[in-house]
C-alpha atoms as a PDB file:
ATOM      1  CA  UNK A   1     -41.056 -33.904  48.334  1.00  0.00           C
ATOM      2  CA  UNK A   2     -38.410 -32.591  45.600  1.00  0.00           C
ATOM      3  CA  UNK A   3     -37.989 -28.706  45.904  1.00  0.00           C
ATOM      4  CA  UNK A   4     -38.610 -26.546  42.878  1.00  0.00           C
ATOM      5  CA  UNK A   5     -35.107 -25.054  41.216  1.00  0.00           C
ATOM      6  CA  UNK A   6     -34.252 -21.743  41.810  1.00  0.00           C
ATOM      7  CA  UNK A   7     -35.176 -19.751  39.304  1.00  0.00           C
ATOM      8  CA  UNK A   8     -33.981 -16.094  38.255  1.00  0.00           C
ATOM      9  CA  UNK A   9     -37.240 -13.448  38.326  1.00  0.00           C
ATOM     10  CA  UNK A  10     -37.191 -10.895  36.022  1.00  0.00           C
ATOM     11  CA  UNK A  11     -39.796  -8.113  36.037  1.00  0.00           C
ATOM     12  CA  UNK A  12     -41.780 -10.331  38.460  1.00  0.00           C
ATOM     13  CA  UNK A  13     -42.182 -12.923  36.533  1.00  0.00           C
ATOM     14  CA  UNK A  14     -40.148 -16.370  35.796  1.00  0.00           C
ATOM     15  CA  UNK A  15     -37.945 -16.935  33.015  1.00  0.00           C
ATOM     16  CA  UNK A  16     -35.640 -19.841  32.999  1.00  0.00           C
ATOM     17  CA  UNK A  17     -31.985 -19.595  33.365  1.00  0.00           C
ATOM     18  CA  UNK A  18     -31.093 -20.980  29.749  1.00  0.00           C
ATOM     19  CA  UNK A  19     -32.883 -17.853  28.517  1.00  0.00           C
ATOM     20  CA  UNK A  20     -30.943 -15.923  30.335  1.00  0.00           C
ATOM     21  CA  UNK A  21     -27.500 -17.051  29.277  1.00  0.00           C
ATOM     22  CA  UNK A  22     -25.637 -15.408  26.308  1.00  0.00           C
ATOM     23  CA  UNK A  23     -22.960 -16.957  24.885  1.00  0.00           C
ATOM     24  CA  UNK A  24     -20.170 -13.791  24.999  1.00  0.00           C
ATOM     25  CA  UNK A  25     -17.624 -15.334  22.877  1.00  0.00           C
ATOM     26  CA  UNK A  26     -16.603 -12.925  19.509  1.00  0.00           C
ATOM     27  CA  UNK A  27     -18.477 -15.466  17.684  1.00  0.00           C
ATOM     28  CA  UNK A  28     -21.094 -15.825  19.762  1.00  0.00           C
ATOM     29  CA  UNK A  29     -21.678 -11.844  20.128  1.00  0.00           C
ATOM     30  CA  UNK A  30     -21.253 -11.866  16.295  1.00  0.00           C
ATOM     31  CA  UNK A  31     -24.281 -14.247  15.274  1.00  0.00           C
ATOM     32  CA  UNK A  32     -26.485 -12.404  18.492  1.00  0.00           C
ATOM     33  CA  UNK A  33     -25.746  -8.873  17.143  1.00  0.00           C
ATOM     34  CA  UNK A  34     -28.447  -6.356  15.181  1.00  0.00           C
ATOM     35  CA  UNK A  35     -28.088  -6.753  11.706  1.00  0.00           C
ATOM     36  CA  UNK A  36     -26.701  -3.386  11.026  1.00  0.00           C
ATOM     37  CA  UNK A  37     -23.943  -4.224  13.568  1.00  0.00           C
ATOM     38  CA  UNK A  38     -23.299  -7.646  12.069  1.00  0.00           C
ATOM     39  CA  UNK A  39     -22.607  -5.967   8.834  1.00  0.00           C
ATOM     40  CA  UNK A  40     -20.366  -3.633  10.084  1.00  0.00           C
ATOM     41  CA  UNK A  41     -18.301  -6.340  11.565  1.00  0.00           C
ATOM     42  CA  UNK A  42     -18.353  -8.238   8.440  1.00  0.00           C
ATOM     43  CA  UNK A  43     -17.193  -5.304   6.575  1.00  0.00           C
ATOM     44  CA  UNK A  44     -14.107  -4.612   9.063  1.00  0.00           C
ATOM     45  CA  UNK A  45     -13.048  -8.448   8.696  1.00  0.00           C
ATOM     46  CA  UNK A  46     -12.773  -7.816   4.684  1.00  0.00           C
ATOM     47  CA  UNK A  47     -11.106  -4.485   5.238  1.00  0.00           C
ATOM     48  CA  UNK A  48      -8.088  -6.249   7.783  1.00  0.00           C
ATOM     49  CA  UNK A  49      -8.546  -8.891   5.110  1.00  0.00           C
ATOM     50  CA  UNK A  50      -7.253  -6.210   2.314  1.00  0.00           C
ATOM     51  CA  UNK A  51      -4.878  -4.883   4.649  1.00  0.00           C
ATOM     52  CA  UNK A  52      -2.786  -8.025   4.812  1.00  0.00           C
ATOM     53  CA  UNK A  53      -3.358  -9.398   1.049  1.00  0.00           C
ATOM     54  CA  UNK A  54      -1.985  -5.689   0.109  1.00  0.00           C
ATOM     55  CA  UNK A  55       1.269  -5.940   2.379  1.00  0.00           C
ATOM     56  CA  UNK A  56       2.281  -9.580   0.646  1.00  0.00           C
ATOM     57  CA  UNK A  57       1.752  -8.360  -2.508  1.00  0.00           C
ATOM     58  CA  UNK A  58       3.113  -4.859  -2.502  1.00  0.00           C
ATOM     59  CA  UNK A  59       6.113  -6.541  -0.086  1.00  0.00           C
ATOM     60  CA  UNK A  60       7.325  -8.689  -2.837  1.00  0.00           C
ATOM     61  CA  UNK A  61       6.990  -6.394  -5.166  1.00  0.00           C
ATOM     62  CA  UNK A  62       9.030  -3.960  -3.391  1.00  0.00           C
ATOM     63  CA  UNK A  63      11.305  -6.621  -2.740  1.00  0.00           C
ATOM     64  CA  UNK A  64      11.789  -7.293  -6.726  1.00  0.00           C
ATOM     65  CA  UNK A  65      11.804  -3.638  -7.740  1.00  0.00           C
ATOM     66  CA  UNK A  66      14.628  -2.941  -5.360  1.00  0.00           C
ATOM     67  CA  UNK A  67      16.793  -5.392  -6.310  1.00  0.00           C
ATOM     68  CA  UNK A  68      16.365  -4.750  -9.857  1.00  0.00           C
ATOM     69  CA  UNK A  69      17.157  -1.003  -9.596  1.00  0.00           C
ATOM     70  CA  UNK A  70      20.510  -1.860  -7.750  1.00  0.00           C
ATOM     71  CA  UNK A  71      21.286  -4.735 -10.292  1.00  0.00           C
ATOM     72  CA  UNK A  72      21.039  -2.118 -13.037  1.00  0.00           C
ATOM     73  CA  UNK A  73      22.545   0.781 -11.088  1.00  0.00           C
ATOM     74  CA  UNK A  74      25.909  -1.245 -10.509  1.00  0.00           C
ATOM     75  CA  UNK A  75      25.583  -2.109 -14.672  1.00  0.00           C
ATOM     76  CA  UNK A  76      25.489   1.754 -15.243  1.00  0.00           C
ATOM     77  CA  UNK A  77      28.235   2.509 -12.985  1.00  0.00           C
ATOM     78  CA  UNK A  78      30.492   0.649 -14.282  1.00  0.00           C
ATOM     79  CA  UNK A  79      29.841   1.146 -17.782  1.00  0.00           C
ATOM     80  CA  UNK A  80      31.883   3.941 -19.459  1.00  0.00           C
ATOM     81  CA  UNK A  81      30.094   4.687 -22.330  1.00  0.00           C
ATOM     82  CA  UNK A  82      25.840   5.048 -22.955  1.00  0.00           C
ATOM     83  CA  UNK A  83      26.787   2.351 -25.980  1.00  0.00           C
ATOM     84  CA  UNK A  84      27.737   0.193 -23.372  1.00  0.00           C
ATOM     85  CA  UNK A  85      25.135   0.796 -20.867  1.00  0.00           C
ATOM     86  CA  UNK A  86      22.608  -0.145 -23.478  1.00  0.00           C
ATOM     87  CA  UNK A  87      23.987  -3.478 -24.680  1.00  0.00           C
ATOM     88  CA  UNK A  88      23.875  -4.750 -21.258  1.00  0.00           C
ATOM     89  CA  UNK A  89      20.277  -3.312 -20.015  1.00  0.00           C
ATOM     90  CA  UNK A  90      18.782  -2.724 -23.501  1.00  0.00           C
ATOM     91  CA  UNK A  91      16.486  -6.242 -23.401  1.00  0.00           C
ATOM     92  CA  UNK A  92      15.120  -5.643 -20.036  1.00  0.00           C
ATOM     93  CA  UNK A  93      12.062  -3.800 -18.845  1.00  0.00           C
ATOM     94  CA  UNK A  94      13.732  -2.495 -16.069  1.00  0.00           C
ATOM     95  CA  UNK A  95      13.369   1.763 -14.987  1.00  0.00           C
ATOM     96  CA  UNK A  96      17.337   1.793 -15.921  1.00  0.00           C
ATOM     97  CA  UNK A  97      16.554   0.450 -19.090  1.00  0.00           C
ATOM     98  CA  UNK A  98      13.465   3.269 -20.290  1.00  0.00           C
ATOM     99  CA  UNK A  99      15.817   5.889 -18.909  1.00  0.00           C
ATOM    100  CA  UNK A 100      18.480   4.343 -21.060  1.00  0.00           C
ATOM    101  CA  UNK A 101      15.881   3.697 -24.288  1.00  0.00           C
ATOM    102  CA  UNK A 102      15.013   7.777 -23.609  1.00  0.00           C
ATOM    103  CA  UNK A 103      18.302   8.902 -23.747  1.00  0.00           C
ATOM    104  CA  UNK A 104      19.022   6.825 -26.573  1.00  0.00           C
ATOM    105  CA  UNK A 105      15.892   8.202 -28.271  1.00  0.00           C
ATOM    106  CA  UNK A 106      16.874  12.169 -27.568  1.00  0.00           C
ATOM    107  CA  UNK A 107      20.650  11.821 -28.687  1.00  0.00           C
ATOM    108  CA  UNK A 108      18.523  10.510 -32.159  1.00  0.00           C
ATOM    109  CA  UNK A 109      16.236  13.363 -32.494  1.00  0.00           C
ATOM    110  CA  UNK A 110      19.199  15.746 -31.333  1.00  0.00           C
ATOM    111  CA  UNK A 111      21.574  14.568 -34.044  1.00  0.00           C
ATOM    112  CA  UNK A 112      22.290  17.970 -35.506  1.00  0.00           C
ATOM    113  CA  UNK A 113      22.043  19.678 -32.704  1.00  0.00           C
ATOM    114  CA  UNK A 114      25.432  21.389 -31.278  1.00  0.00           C
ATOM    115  CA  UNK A 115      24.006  22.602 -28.190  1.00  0.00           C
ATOM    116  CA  UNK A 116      25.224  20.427 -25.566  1.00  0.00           C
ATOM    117  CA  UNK A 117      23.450  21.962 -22.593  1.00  0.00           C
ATOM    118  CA  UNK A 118      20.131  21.770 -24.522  1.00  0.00           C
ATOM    119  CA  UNK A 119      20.282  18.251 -24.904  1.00  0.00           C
ATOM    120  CA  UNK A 120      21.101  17.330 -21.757  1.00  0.00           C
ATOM    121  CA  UNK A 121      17.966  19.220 -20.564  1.00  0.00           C
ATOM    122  CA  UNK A 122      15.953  17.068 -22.762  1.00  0.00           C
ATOM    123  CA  UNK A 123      17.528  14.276 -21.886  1.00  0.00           C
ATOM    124  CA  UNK A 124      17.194  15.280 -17.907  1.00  0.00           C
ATOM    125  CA  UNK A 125      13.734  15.981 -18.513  1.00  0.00           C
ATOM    126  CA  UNK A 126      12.510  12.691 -20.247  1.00  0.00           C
ATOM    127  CA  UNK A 127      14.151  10.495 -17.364  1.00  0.00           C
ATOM    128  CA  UNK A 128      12.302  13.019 -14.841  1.00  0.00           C
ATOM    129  CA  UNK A 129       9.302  12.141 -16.007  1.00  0.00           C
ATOM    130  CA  UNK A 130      10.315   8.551 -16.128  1.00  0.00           C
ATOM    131  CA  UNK A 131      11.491   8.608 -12.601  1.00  0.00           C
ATOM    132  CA  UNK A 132       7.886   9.969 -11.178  1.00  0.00           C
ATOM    133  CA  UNK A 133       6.087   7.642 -13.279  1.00  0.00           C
ATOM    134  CA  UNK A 134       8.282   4.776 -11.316  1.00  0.00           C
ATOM    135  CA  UNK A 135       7.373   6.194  -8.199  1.00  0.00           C
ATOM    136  CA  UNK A 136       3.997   6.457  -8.861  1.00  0.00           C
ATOM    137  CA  UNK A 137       3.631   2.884 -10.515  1.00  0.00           C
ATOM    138  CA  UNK A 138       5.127   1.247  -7.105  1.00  0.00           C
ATOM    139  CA  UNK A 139       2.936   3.092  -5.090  1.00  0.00           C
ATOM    140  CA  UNK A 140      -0.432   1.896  -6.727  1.00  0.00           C
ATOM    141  CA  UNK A 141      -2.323   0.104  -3.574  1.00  0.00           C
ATOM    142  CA  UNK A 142      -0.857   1.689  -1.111  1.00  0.00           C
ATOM    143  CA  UNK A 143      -3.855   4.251  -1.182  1.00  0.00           C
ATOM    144  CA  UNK A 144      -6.396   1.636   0.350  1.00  0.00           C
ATOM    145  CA  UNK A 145      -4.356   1.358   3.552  1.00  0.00           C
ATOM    146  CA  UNK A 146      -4.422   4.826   4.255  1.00  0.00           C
ATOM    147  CA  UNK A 147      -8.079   4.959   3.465  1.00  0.00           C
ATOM    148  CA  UNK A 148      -8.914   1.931   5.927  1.00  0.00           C
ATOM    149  CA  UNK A 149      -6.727   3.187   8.703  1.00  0.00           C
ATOM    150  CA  UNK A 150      -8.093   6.759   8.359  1.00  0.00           C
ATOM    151  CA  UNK A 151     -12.385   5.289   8.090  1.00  0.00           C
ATOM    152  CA  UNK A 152     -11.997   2.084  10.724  1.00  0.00           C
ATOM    153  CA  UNK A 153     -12.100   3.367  13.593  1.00  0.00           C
ATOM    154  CA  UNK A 154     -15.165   5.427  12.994  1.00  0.00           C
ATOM    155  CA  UNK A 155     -16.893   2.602  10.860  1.00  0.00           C
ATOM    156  CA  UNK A 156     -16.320   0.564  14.226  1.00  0.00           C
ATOM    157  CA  UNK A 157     -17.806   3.019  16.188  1.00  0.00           C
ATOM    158  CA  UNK A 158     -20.712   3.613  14.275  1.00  0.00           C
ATOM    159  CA  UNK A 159     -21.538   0.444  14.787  1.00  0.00           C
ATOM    160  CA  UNK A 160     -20.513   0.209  18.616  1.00  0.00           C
ATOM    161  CA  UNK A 161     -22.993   3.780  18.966  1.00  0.00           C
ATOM    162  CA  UNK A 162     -26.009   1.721  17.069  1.00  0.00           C
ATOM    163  CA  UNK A 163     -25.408  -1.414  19.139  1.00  0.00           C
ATOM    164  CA  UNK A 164     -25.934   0.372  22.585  1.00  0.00           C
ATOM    165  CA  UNK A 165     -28.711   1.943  21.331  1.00  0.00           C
ATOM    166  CA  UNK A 166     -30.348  -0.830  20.609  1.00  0.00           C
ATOM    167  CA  UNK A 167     -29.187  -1.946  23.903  1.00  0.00           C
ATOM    168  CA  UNK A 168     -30.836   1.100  26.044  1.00  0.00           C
ATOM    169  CA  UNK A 169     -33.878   0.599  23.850  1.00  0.00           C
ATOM    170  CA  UNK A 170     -34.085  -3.354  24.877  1.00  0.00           C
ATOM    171  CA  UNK A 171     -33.396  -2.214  28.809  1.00  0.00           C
ATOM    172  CA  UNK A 172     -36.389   0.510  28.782  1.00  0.00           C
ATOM    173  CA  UNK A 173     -38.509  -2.541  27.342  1.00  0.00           C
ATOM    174  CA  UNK A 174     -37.131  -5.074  30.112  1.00  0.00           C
ATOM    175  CA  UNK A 175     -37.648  -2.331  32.940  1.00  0.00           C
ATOM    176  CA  UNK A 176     -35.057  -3.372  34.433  1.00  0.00           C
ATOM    177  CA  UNK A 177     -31.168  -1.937  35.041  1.00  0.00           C
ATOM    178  CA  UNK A 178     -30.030  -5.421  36.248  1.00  0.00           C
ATOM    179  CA  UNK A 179     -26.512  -5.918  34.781  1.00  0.00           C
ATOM    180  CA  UNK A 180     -26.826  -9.781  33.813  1.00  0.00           C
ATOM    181  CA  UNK A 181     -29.195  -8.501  31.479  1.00  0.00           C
ATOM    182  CA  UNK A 182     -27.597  -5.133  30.432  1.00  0.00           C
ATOM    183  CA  UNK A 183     -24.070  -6.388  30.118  1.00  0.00           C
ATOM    184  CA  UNK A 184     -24.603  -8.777  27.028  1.00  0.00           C
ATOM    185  CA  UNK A 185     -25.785  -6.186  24.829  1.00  0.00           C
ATOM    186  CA  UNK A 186     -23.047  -3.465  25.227  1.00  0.00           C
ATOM    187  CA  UNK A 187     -20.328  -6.252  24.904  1.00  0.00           C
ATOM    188  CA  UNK A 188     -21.386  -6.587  21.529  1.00  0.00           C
ATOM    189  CA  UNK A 189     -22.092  -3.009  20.873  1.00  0.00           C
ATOM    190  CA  UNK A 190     -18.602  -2.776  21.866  1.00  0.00           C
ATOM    191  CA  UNK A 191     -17.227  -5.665  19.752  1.00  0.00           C
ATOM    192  CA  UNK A 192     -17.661  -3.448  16.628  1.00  0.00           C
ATOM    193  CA  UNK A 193     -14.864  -0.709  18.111  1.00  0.00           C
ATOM    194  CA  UNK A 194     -12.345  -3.801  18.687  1.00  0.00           C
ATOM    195  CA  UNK A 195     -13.047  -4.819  15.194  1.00  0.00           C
ATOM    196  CA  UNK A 196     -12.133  -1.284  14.171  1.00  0.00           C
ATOM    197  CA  UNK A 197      -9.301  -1.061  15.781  1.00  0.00           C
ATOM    198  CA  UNK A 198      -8.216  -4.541  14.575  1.00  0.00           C
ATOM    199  CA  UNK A 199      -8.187  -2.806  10.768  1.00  0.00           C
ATOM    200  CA  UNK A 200      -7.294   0.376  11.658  1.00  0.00           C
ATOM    201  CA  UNK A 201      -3.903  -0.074  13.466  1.00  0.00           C
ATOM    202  CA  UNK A 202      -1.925  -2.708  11.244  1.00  0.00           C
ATOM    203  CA  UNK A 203      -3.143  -0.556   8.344  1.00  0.00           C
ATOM    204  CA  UNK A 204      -1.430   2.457   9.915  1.00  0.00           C
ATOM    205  CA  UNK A 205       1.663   0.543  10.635  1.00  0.00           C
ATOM    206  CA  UNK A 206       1.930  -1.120   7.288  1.00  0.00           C
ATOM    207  CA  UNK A 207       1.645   2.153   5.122  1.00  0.00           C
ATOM    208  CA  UNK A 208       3.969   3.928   7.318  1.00  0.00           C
ATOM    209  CA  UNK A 209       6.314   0.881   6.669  1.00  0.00           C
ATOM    210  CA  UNK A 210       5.881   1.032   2.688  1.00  0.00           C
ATOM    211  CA  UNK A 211       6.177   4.850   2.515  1.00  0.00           C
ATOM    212  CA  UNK A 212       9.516   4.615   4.124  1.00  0.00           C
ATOM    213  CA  UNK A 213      10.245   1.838   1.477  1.00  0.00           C
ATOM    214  CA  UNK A 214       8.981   3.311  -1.534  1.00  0.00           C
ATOM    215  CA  UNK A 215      10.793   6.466  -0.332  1.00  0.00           C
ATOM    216  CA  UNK A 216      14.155   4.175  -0.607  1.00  0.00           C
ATOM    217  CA  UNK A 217      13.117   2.829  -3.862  1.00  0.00           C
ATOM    218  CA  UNK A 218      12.587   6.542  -5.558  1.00  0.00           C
ATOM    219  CA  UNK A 219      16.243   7.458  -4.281  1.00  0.00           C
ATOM    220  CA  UNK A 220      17.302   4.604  -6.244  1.00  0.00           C
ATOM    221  CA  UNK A 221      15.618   5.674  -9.273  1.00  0.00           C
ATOM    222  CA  UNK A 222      17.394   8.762  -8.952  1.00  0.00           C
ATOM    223  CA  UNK A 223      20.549   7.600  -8.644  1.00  0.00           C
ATOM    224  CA  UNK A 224      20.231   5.343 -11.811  1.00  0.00           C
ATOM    225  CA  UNK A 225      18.492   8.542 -13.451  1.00  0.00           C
ATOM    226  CA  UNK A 226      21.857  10.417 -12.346  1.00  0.00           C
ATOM    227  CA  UNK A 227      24.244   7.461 -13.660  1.00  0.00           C
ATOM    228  CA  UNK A 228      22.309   7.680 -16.953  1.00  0.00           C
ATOM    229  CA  UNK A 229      23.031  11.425 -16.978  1.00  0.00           C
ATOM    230  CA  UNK A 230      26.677  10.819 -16.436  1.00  0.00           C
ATOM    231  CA  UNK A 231      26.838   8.710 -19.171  1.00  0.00           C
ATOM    232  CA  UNK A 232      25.613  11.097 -21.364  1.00  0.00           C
ATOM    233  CA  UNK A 233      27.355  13.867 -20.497  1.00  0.00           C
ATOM    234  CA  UNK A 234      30.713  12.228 -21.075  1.00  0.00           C
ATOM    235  CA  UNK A 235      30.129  10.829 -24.473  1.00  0.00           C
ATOM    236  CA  UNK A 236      28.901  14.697 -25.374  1.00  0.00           C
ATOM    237  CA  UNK A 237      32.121  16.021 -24.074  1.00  0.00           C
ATOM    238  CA  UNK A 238      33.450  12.992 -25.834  1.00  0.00           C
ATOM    239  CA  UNK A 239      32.056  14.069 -29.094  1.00  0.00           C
ATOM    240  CA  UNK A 240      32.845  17.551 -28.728  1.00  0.00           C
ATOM    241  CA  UNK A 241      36.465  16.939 -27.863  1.00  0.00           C
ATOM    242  CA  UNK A 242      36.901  14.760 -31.606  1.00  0.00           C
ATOM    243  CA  UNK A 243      35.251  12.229 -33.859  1.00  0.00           C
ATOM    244  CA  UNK A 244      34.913   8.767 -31.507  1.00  0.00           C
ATOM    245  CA  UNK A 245      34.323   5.681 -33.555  1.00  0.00           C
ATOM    246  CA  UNK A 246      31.592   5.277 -35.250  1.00  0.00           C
ATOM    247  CA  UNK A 247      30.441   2.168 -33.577  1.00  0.00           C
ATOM    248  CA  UNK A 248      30.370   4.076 -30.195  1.00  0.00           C
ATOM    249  CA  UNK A 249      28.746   7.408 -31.137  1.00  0.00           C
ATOM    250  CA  UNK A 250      25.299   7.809 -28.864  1.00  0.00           C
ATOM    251  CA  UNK A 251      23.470   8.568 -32.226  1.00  0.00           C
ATOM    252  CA  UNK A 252      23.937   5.258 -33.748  1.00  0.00           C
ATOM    253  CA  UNK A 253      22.903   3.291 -30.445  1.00  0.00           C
ATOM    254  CA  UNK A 254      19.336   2.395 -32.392  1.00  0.00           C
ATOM    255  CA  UNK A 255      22.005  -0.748 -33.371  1.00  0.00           C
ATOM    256  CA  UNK A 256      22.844  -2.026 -30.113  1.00  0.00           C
ATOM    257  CA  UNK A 257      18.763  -2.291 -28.695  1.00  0.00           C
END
């Protein structure tokens, strides 16, 4: 006579091994979780999902800007005159070529001036606020990071907290402290804290990484905002040493945009 299966007793009674099996995968924990959990996880996969669409996209933008700024910066450099700055950079839509267009723009509204030092403080001031617009243009979506690396952790352990909860509540209804049954539950209480972390940490890296960058790309912008000063202060001590031709006086640059 064939001999009845072992079979697991829980509470005193019988309950067949199948029920007692869990699958403890990620995925498996995932689909078995409370709902509250589950949506706590799924918002955690978006967030690491905005964390990596934001580095490719800021990363070649970055990429662009910077080599654009020193493109222009080497133009500026080597020009000798604003005249000739802005028949090289006028067409683009470069940060050199605004800070040349502003300079351009002051030397037109400060054509009877005869205070030098006045309008270079124009002048100064325009590409200033140039320059911080730049900067804060090429940061634009690197607040999100900081956000998600500063709320992830705790979002993950909200939902880790909620899960064991749940978990104790489940084990006072079981009566029993047996860990086969126990274990299951705070695995996937505790798969919401990995998930957390999982945002949280390349988020932290990654805007650490692009504030290092965009502080490289601002001290480019100021060095083309200093070339373009440069520029401007010779052809003023230019003009105030004698007449220079007409074709290269900075109030008649309108021609050469």
């Amino acid at each position: 006579m064939a001999q009845a299966p072992n079979v697991p007793e829980v509470a005193g009674g019988r309950v067949g091994t199948a029920e007692l099996a869990r699958d403890l995968s990620p995925w498996g924990m995932f689909l078995s979780t409370d709902p509250l959990v589950k949506a706590v996880l799924i918002g955690l996969a978006l967030a690491s999902v905005v964390t990596w669409t934001v580095w490719l996209a800021k990363t070649l933008e970055l990429v662009v800007a910077r080599r654009r700024v020193r493109a222009d910066l080497r133009t500026l450099t080597s020009a000798q005159r604003l005249a000739d700055a802005v028949e090289r950079l006028a067409a683009t839509q470069s940060p050199a070529g605004q800070f040349l267009a502003a300079a351009v723009s002051e030397f037109q509204l400060s054509e009877k001036s005869a205070d030098r030092d006045g309008i270079k403080e124009r002048i100064a001031s325009r590409l200033e606020r140039i320059e911080a617009a730049g900067g804060r243009r090429i940061m634009r979506g690197t607040s999100v990071l900081a956000t998600i690396g500063a709320t992830a952790p705790f979002v993950g352990l909200f939902g880790t907290v909620w899960g064991i909860m749940n978990s104790f509540i489940g084990i006072s209804k079981e009566h029993t402290t047996n860990l086969a049954v126990v274990a299951p539950g705070i695995a996937e209480a505790l798969l919401a804290t990995a998930f957390g972390l999982a945002a949280a940490i390349p988020a932290v890296v990654i805007y650490n990484m692009f504030a290092r960058s965009i502080s490289g790309y601002r001290a480019l912008l100021g060095d083309a905002s200093a070339a373009v000063l440069r520029l401007v202060s010779r052809d003023l001590d230019r003009q105030m040493a004698g007449p220079a031709p007409a074709a290269r006086q900075p109030t008649s640059l309108s021609a050469a945009e």
